[in-house]
C-alpha atoms as a PDB file:
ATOM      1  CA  UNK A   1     -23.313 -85.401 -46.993  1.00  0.00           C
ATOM      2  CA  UNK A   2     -23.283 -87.796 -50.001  1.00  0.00           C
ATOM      3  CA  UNK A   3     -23.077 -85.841 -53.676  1.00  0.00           C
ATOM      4  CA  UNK A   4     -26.943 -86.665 -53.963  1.00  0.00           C
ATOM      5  CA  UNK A   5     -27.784 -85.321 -51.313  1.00  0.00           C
ATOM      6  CA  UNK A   6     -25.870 -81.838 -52.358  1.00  0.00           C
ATOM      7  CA  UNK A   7     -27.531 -82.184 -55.612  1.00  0.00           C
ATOM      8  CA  UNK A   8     -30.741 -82.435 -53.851  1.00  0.00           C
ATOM      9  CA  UNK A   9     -30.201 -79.483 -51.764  1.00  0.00           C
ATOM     10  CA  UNK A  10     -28.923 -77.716 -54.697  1.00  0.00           C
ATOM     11  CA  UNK A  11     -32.102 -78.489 -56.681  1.00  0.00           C
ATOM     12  CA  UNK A  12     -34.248 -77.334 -53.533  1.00  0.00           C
ATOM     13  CA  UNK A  13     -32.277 -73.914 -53.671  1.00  0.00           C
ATOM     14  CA  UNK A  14     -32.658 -73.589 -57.432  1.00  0.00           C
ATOM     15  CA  UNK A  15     -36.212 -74.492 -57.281  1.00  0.00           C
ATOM     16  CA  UNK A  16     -36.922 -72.052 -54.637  1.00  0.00           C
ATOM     17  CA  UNK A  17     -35.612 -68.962 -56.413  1.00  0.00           C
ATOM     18  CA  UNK A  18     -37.446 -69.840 -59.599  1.00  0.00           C
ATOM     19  CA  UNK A  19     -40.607 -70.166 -57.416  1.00  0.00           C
ATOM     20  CA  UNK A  20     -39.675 -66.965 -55.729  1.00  0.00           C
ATOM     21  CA  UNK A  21     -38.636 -64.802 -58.829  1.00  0.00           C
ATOM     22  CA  UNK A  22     -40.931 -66.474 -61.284  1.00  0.00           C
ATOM     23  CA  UNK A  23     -38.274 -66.612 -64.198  1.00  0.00           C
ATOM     24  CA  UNK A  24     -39.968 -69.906 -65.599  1.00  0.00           C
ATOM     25  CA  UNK A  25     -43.470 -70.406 -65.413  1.00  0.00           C
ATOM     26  CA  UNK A  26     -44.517 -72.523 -61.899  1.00  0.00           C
ATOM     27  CA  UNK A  27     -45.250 -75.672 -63.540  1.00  0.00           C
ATOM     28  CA  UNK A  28     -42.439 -75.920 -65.545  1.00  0.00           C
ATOM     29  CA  UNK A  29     -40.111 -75.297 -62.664  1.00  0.00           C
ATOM     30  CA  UNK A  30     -42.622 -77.808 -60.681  1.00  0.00           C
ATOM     31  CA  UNK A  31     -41.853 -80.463 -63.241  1.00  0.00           C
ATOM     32  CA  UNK A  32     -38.455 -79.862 -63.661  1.00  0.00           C
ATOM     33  CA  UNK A  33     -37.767 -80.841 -59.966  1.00  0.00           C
ATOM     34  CA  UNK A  34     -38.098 -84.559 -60.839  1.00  0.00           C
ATOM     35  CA  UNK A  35     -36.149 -84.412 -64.239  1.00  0.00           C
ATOM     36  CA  UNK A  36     -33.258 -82.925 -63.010  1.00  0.00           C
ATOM     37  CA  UNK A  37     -33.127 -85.505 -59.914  1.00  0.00           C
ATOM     38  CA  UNK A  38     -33.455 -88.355 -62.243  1.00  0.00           C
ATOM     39  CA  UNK A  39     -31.126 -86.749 -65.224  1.00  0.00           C
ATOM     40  CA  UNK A  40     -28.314 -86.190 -62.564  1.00  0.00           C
ATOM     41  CA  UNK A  41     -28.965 -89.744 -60.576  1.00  0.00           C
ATOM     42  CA  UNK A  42     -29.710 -88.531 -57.170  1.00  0.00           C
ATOM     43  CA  UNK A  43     -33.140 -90.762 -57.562  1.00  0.00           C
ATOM     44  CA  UNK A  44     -34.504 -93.766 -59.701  1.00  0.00           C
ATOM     45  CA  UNK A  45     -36.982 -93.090 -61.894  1.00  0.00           C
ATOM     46  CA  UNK A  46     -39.639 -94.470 -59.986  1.00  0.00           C
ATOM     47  CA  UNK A  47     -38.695 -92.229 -57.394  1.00  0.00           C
ATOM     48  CA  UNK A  48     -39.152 -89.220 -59.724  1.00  0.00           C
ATOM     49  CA  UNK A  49     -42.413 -90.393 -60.928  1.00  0.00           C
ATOM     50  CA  UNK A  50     -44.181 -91.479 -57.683  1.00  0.00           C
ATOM     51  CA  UNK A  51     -45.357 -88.438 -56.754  1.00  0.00           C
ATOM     52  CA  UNK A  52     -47.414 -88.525 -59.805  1.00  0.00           C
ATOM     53  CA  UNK A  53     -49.572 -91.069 -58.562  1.00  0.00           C
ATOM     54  CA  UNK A  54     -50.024 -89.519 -55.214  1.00  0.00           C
ATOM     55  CA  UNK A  55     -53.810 -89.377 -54.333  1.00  0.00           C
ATOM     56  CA  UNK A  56     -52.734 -85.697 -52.628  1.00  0.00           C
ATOM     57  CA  UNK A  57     -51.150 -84.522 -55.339  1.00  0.00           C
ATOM     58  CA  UNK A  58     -53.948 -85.060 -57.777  1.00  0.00           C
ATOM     59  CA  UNK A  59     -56.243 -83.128 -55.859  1.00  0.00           C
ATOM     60  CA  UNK A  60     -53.998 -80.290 -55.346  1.00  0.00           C
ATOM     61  CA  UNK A  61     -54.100 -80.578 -59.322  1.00  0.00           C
ATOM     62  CA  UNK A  62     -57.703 -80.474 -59.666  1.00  0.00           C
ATOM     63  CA  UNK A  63     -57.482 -77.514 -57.311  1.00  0.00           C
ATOM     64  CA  UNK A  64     -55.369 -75.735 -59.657  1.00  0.00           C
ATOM     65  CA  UNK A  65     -57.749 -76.248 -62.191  1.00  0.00           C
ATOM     66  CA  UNK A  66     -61.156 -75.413 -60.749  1.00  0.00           C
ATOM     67  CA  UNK A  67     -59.070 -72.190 -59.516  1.00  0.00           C
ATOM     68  CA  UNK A  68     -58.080 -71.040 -62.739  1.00  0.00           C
ATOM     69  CA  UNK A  69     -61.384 -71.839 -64.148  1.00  0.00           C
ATOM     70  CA  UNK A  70     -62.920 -69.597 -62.007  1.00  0.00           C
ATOM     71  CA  UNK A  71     -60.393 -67.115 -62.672  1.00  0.00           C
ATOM     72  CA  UNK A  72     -61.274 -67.095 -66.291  1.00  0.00           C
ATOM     73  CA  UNK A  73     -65.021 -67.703 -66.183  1.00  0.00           C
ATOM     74  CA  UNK A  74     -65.062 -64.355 -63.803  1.00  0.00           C
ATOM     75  CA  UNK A  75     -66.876 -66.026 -61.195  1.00  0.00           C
ATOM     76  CA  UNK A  76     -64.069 -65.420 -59.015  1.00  0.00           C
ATOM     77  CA  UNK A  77     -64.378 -62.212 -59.284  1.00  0.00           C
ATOM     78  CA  UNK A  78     -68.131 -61.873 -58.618  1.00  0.00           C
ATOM     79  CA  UNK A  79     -67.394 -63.578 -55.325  1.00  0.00           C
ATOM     80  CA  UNK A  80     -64.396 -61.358 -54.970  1.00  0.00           C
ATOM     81  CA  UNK A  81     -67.112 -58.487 -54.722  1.00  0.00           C
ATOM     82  CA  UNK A  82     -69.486 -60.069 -52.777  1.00  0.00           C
ATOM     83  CA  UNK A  83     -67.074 -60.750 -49.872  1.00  0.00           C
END
């Protein structure tokens, strides 16, 4: 395996137990995939950033939102009880 790909796999690791253990917050873990792919050269820039523009991705986002809007506004819950 080429050193990228070790730093990839490294990053994947790393990434996993911060998901896992929730040391740093989701999204900054989420966005720190990229930067520390790019800041150690395993991929171009516009590697890093093309998920960004990802149709999928976006709606996942908007997901995210709504979710936690919900959250807040308590509707969740209400529909929480009713279930």
């Amino acid at each position: 395996m080429t050193p990228h790909g070790w730093i990839a796999l490294a990053v994947v690791v790393a990434a996993t137990v911060l998901f896992l253990t929730k040391r740093l917050p989701v999204p900054v873990t989420a966005l720190g995939i990229p930067v520390v792919l790019y800041a150690t050269g395993a991929v171009t820039a516009e590697t890093a950033l093309s998920g960004f523009g990802n149709t999928a991705a976006l709606a996942i986002a908007a997901v995210f939102v709504i979710g936690g809007a919900l959250k807040e506004s308590g509707v969740a819950s209400l529909m929480a009880r009713g279930l």
